[in-house]
PDB file of N, CA and C in Angstrom:
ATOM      1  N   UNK A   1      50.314  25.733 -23.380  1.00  0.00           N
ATOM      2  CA  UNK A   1      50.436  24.542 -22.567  1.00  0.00           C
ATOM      3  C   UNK A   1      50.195  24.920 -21.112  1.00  0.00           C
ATOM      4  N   UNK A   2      49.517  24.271 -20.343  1.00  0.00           N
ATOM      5  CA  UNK A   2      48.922  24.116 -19.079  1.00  0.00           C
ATOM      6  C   UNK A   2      50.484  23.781 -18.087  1.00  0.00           C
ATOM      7  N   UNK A   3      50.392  24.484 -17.031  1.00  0.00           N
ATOM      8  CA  UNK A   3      51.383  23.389 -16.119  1.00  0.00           C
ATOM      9  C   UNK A   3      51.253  22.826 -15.877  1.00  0.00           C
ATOM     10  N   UNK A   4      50.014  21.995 -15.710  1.00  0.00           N
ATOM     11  CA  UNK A   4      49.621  20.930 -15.071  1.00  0.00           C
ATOM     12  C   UNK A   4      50.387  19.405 -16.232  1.00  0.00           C
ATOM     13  N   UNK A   5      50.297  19.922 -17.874  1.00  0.00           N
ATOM     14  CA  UNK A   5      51.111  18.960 -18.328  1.00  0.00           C
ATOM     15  C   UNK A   5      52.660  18.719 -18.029  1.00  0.00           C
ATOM     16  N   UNK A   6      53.318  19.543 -17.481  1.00  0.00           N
ATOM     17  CA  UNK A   6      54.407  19.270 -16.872  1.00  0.00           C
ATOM     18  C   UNK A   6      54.381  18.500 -16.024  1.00  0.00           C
ATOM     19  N   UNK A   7      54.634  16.869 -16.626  1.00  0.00           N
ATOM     20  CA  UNK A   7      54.446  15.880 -14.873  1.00  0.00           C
ATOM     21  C   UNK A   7      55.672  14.772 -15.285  1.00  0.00           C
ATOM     22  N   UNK A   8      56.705  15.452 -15.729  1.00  0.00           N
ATOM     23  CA  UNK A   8      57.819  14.520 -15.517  1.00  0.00           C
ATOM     24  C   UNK A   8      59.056  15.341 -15.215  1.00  0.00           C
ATOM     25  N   UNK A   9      59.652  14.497 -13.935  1.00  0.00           N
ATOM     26  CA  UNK A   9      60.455  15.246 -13.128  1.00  0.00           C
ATOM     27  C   UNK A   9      61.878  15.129 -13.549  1.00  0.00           C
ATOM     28  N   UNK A  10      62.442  16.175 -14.118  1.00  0.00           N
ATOM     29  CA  UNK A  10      64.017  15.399 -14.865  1.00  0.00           C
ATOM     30  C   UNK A  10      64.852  16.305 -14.415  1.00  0.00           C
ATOM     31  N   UNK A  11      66.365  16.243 -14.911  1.00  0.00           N
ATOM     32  CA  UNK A  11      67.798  16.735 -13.908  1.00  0.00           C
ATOM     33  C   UNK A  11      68.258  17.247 -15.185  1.00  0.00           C
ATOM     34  N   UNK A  12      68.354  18.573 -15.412  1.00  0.00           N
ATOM     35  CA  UNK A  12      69.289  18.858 -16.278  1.00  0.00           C
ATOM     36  C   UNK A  12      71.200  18.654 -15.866  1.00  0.00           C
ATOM     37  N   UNK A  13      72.045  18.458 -16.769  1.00  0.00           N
ATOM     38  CA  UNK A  13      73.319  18.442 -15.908  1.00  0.00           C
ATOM     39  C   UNK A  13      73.940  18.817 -17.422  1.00  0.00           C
ATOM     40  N   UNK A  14      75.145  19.744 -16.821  1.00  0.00           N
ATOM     41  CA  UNK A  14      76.146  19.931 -17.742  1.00  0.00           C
ATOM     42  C   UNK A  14      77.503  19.486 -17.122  1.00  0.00           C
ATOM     43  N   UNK A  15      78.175  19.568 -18.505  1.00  0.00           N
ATOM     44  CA  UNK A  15      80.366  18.842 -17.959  1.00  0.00           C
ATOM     45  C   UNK A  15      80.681  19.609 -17.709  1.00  0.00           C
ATOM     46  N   UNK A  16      81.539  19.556 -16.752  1.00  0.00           N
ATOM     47  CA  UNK A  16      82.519  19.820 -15.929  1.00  0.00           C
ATOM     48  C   UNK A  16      83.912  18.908 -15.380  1.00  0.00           C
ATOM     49  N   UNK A  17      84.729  19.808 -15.318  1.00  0.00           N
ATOM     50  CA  UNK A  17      86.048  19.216 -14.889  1.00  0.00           C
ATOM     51  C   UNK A  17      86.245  18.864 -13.469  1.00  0.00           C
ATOM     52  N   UNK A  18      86.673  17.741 -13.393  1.00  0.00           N
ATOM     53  CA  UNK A  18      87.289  17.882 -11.994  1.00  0.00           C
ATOM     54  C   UNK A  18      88.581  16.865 -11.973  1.00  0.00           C
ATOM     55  N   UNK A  19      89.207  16.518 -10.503  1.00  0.00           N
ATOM     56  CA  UNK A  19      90.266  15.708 -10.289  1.00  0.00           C
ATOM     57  C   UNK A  19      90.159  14.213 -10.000  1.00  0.00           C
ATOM     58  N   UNK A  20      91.013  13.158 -10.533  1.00  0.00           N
ATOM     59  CA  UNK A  20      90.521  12.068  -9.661  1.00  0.00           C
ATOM     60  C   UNK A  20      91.729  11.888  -8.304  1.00  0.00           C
ATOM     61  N   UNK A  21      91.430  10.710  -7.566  1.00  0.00           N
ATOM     62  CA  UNK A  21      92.057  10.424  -7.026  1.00  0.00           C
ATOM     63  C   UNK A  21      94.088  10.679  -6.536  1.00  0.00           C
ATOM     64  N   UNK A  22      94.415  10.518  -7.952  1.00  0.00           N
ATOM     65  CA  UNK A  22      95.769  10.259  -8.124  1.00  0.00           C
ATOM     66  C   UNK A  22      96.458  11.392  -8.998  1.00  0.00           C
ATOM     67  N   UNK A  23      95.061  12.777  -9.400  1.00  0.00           N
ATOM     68  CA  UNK A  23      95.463  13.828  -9.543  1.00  0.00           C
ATOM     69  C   UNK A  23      95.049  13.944 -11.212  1.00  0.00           C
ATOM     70  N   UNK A  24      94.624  13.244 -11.856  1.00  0.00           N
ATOM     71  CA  UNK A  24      94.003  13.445 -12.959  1.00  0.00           C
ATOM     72  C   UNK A  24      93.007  14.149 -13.438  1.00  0.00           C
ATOM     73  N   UNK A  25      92.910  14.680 -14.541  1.00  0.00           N
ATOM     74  CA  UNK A  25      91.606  15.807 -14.839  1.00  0.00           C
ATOM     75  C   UNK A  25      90.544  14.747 -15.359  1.00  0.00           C
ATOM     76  N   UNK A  26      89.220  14.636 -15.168  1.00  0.00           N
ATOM     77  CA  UNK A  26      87.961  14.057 -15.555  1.00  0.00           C
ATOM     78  C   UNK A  26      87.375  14.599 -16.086  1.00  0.00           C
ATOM     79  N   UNK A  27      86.091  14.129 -16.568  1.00  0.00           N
ATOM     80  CA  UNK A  27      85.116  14.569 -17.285  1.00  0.00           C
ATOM     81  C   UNK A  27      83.706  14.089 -15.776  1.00  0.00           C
ATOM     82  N   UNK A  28      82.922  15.403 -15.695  1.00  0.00           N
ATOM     83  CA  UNK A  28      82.016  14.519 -14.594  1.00  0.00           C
ATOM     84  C   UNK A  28      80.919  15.795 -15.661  1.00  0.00           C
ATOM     85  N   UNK A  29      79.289  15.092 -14.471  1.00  0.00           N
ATOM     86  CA  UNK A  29      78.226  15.486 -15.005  1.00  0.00           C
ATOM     87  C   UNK A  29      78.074  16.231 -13.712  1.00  0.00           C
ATOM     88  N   UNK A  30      77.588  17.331 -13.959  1.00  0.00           N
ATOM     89  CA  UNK A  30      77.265  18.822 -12.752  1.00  0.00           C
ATOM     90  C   UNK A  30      75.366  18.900 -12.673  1.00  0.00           C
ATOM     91  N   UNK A  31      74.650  19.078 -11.874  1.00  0.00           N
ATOM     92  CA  UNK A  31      73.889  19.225 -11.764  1.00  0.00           C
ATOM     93  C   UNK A  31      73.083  20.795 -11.708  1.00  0.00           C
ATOM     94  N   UNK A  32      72.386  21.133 -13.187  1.00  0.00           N
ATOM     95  CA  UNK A  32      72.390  22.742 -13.279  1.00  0.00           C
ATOM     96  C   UNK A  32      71.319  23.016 -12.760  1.00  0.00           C
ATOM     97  N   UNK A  33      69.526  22.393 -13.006  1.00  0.00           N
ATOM     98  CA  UNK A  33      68.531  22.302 -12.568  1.00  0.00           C
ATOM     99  C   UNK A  33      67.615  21.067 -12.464  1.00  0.00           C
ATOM    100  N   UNK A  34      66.520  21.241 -11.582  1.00  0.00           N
ATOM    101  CA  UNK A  34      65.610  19.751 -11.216  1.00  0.00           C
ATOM    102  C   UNK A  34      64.384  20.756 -11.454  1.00  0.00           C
ATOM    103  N   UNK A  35      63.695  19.948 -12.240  1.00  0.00           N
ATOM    104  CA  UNK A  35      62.390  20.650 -12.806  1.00  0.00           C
ATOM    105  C   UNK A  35      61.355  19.689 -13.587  1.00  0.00           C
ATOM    106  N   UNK A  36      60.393  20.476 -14.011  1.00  0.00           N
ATOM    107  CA  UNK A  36      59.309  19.582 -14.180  1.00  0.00           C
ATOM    108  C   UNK A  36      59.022  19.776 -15.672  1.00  0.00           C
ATOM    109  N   UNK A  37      58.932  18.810 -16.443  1.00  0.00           N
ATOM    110  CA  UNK A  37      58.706  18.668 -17.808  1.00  0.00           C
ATOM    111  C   UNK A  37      57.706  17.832 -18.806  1.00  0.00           C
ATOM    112  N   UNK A  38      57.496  18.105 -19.993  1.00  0.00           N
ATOM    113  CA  UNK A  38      56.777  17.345 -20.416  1.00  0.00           C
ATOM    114  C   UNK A  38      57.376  16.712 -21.629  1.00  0.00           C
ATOM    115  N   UNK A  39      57.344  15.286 -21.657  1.00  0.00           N
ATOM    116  CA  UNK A  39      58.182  14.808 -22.764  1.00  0.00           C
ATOM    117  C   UNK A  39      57.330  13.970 -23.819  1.00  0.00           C
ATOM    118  N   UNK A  40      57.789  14.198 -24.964  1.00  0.00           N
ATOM    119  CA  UNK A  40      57.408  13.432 -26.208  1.00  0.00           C
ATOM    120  C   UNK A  40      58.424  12.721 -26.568  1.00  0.00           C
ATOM    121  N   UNK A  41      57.825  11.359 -27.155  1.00  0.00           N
ATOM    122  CA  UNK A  41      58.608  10.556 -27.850  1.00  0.00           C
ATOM    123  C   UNK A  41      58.112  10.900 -29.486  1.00  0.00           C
ATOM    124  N   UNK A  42      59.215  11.328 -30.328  1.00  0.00           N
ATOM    125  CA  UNK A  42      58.834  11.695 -31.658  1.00  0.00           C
ATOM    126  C   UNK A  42      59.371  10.612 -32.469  1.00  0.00           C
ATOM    127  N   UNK A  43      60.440   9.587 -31.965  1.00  0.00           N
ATOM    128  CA  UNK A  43      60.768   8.216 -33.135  1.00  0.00           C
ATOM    129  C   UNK A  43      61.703   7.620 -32.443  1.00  0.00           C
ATOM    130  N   UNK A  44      62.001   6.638 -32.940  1.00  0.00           N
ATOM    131  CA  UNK A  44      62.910   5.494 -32.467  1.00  0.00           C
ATOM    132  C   UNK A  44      63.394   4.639 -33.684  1.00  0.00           C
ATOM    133  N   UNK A  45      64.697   4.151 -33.909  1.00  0.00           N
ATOM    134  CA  UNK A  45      65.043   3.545 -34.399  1.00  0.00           C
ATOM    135  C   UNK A  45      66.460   2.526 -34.038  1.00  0.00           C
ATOM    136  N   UNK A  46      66.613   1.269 -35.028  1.00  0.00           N
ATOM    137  CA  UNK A  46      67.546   0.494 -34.480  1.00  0.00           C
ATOM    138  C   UNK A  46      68.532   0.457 -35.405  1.00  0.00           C
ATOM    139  N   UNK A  47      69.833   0.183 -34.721  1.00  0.00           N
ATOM    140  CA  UNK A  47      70.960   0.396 -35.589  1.00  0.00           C
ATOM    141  C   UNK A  47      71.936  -0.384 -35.478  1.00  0.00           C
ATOM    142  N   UNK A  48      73.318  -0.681 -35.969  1.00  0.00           N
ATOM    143  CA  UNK A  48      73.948  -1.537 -35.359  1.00  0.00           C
ATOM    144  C   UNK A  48      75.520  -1.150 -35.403  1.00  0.00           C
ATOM    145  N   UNK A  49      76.213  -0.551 -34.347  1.00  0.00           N
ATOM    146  CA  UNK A  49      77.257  -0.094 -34.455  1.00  0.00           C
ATOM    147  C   UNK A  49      78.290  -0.746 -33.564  1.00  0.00           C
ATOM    148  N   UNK A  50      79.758  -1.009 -34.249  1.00  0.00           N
ATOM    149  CA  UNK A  50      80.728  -1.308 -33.096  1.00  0.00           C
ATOM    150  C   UNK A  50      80.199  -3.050 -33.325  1.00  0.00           C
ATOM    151  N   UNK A  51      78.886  -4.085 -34.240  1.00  0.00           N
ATOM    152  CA  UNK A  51      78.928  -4.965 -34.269  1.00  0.00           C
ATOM    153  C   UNK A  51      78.016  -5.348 -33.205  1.00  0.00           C
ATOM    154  N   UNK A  52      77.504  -3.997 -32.472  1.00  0.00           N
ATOM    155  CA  UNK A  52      76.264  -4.448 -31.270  1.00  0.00           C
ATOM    156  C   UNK A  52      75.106  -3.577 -31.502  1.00  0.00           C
ATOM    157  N   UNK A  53      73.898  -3.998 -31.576  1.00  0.00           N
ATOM    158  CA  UNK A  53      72.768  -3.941 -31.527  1.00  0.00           C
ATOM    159  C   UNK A  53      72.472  -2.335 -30.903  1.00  0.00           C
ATOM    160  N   UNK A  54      71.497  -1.489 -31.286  1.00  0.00           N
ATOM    161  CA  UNK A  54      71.795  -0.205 -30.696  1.00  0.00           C
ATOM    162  C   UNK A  54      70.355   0.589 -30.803  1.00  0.00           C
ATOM    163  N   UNK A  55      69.676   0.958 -30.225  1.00  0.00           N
ATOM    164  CA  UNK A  55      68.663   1.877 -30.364  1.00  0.00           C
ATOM    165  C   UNK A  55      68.730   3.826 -29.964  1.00  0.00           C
ATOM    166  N   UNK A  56      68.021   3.793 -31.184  1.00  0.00           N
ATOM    167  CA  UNK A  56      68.054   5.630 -30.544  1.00  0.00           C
ATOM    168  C   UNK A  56      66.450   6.436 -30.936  1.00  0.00           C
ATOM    169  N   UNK A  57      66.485   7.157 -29.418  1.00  0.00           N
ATOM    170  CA  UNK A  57      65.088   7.494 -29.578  1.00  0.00           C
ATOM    171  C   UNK A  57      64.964   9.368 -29.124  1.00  0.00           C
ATOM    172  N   UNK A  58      64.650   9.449 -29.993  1.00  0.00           N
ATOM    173  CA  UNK A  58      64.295  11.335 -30.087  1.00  0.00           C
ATOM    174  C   UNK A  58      63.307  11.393 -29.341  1.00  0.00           C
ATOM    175  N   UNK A  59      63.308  13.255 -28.544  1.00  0.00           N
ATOM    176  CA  UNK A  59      62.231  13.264 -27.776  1.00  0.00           C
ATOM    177  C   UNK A  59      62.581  14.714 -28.548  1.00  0.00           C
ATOM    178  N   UNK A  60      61.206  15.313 -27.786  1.00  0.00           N
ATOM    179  CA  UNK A  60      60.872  17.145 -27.581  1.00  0.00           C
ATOM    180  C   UNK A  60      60.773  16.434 -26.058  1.00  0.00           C
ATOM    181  N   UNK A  61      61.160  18.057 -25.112  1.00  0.00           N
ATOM    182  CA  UNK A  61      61.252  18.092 -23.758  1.00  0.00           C
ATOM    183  C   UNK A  61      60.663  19.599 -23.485  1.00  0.00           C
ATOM    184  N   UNK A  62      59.446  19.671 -23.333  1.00  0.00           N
ATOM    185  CA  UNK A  62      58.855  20.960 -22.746  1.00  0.00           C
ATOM    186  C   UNK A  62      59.133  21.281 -21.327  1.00  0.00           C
ATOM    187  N   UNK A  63      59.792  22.598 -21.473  1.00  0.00           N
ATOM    188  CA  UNK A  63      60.011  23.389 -20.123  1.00  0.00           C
ATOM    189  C   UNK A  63      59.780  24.329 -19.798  1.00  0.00           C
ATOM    190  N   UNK A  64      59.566  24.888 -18.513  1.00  0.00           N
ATOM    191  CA  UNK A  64      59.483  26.907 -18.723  1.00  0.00           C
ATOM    192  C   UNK A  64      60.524  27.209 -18.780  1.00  0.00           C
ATOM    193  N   UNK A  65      60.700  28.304 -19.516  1.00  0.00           N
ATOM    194  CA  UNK A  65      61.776  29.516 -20.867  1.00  0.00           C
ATOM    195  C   UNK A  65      62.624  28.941 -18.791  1.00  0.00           C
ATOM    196  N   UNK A  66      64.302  29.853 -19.193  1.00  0.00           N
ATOM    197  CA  UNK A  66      65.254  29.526 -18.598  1.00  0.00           C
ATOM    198  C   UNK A  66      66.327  29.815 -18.997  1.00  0.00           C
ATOM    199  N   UNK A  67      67.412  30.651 -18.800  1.00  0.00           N
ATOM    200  CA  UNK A  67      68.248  30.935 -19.204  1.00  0.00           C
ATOM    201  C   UNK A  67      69.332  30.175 -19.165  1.00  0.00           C
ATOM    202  N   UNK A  68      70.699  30.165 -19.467  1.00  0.00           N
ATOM    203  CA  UNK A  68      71.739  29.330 -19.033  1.00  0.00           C
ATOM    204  C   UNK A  68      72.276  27.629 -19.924  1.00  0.00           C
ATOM    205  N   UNK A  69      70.846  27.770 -20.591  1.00  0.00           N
ATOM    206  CA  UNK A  69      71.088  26.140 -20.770  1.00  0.00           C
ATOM    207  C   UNK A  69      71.812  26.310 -22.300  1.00  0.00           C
ATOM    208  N   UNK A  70      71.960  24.959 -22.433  1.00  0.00           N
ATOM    209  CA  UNK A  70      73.004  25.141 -24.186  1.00  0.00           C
ATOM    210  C   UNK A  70      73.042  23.569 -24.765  1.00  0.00           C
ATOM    211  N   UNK A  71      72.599  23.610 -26.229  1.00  0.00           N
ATOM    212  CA  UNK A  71      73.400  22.391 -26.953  1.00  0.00           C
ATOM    213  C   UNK A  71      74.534  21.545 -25.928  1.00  0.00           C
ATOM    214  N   UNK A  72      74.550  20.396 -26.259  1.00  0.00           N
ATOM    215  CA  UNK A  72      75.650  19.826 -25.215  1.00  0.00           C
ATOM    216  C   UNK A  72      75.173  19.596 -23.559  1.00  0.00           C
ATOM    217  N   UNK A  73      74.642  19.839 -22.904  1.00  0.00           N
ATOM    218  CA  UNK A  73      73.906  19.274 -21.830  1.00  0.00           C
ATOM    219  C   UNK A  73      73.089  18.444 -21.905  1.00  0.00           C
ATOM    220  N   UNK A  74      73.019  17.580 -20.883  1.00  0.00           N
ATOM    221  CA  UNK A  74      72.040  16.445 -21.185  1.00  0.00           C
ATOM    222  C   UNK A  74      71.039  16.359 -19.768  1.00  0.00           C
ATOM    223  N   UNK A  75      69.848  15.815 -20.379  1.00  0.00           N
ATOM    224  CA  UNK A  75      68.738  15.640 -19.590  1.00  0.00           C
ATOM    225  C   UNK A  75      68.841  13.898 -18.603  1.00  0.00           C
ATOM    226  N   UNK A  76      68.545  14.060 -17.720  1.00  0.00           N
ATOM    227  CA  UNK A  76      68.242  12.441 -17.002  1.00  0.00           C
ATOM    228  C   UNK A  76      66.371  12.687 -16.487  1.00  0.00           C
ATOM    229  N   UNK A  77      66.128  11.341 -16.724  1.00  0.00           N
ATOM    230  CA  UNK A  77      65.017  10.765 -16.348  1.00  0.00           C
ATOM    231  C   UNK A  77      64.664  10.175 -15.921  1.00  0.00           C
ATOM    232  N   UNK A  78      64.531   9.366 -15.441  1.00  0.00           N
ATOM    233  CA  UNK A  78      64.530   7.997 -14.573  1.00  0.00           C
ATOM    234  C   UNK A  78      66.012   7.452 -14.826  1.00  0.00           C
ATOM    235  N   UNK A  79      66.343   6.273 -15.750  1.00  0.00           N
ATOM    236  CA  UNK A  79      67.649   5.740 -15.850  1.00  0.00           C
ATOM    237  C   UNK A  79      67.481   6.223 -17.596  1.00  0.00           C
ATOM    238  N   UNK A  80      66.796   7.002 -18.090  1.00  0.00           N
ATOM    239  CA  UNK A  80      67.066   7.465 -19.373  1.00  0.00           C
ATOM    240  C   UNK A  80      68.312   8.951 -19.583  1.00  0.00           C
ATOM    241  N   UNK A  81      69.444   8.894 -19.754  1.00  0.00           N
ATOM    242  CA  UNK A  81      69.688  10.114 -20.503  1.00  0.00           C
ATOM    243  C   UNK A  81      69.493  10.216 -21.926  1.00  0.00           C
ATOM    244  N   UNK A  82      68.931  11.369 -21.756  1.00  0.00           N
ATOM    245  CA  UNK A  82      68.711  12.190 -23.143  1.00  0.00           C
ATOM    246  C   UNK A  82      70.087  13.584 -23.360  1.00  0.00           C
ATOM    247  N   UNK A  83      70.632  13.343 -24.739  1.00  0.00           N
ATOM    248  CA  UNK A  83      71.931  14.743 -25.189  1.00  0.00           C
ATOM    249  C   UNK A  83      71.292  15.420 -25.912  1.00  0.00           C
ATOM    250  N   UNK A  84      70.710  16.728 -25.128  1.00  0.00           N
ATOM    251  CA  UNK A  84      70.460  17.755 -25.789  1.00  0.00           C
ATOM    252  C   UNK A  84      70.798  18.517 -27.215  1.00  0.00           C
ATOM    253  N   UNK A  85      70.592  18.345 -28.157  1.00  0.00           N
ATOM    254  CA  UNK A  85      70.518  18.675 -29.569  1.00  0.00           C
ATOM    255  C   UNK A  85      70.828  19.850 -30.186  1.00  0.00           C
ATOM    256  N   UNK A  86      69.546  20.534 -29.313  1.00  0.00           N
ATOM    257  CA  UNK A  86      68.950  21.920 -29.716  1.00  0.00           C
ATOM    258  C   UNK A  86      68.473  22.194 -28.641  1.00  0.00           C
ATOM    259  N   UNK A  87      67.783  23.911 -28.802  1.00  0.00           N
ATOM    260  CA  UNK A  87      67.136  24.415 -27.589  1.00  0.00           C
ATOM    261  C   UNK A  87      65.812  25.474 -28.735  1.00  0.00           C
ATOM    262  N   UNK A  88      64.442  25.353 -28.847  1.00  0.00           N
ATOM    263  CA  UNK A  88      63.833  25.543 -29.710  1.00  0.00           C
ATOM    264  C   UNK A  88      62.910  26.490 -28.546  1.00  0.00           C
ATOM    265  N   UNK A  89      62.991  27.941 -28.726  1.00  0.00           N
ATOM    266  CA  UNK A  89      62.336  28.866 -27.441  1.00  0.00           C
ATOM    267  C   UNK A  89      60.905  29.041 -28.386  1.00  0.00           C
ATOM    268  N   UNK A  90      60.082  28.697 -26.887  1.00  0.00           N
ATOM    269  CA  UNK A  90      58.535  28.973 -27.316  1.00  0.00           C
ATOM    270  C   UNK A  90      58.296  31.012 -27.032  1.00  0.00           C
ATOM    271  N   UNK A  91      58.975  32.307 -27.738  1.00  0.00           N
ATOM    272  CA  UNK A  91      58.631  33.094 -26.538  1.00  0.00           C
ATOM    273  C   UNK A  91      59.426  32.905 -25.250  1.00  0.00           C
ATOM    274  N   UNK A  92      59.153  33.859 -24.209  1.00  0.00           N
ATOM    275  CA  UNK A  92      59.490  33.708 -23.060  1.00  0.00           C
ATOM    276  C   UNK A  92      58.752  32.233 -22.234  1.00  0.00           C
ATOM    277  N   UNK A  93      58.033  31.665 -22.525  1.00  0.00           N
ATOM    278  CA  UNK A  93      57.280  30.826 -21.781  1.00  0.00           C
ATOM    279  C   UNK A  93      57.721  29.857 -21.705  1.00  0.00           C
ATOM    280  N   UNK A  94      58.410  29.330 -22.997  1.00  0.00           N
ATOM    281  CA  UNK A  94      58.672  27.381 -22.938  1.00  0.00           C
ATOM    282  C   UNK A  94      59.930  27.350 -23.713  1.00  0.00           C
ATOM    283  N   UNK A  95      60.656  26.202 -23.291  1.00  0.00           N
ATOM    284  CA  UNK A  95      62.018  25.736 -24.225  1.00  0.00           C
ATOM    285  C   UNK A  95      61.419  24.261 -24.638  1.00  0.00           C
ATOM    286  N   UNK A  96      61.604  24.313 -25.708  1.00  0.00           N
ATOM    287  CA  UNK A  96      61.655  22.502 -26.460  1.00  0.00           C
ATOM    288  C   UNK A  96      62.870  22.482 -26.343  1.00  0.00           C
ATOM    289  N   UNK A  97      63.149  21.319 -25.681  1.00  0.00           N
ATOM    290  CA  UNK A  97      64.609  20.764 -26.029  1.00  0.00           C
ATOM    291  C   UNK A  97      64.900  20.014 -26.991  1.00  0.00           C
ATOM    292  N   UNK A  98      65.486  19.431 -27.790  1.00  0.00           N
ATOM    293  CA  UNK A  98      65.114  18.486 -29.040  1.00  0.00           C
ATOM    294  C   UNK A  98      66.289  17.494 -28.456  1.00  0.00           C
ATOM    295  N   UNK A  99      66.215  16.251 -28.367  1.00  0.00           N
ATOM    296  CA  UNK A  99      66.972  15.823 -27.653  1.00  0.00           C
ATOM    297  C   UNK A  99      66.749  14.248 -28.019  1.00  0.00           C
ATOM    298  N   UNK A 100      68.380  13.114 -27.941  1.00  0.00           N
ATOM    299  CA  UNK A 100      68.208  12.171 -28.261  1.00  0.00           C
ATOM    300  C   UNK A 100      68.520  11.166 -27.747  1.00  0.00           C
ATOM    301  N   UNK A 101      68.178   9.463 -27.104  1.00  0.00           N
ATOM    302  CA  UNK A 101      68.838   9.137 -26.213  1.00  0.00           C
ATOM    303  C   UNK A 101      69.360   7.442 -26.925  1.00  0.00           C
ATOM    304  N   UNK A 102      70.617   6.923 -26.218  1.00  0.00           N
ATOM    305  CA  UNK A 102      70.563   5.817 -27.146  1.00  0.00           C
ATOM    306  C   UNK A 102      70.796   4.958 -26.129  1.00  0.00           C
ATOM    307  N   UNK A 103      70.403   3.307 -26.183  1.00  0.00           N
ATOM    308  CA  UNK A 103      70.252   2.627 -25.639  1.00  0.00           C
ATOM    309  C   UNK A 103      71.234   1.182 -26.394  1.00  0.00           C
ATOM    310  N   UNK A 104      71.530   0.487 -25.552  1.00  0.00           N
ATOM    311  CA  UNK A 104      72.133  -1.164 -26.002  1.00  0.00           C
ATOM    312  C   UNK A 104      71.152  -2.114 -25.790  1.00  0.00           C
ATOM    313  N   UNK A 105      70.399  -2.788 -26.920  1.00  0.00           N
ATOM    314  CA  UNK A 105      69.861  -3.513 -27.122  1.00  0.00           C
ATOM    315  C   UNK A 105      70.385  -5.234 -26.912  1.00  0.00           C
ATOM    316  N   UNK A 106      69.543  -5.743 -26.306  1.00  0.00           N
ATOM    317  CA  UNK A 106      70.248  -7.648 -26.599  1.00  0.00           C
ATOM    318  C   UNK A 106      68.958  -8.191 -27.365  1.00  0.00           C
TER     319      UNK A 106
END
């Protein structure tokens, strides 16, 4: 793969703890890297959970190789998050992320 197909700009972020206000422990999203990727849409489907309407759509997320990252982190994209799945190493060169994102349908 060319770099030049890397032309979508996304935020990896993993959880982390922190405090709120009144001294409580949270759940927040940490920002690990901003990088350039190439994404596939591999399927989509609709579902209906909780009695509301629901879509979920799988991607592959091509990146250069990178250490650090893990199952359980999630990708942002524009207003898409994607929850990282898997981490599928091309070699030193590329990570597929396998990754899935779900949406509320009306």
């Amino acid at each position: 793969m060319k770099a030049g197909s890397l032309n979508e700009r996304i935020t990896i972020q993993a959880r982390d703890l922190a405090v709120d206000q009144v001294g409580q422990p949270i759940e927040v999203w940490q920002p690990v890297a901003m990088l350039w990727a190439n994404i596939k849409h591999l399927s989509g489907a609709e579902s209906i959970r909780g009695d509301a309407p629901l879509s979920t759509l799988r991607a592959s997320i091509r990146i250069r190789w990178r250490s650090g990252l893990d199952a359980g982190m999630r990708v942002l994209h524009g207003a898409t998050v994607y929850e990282i799945k898997a981490l599928v190493p091309q070699g030193r060169e590329w990570i597929d992320l396998v990754c899935e994102a779900w949406n509320a349908t009306t």
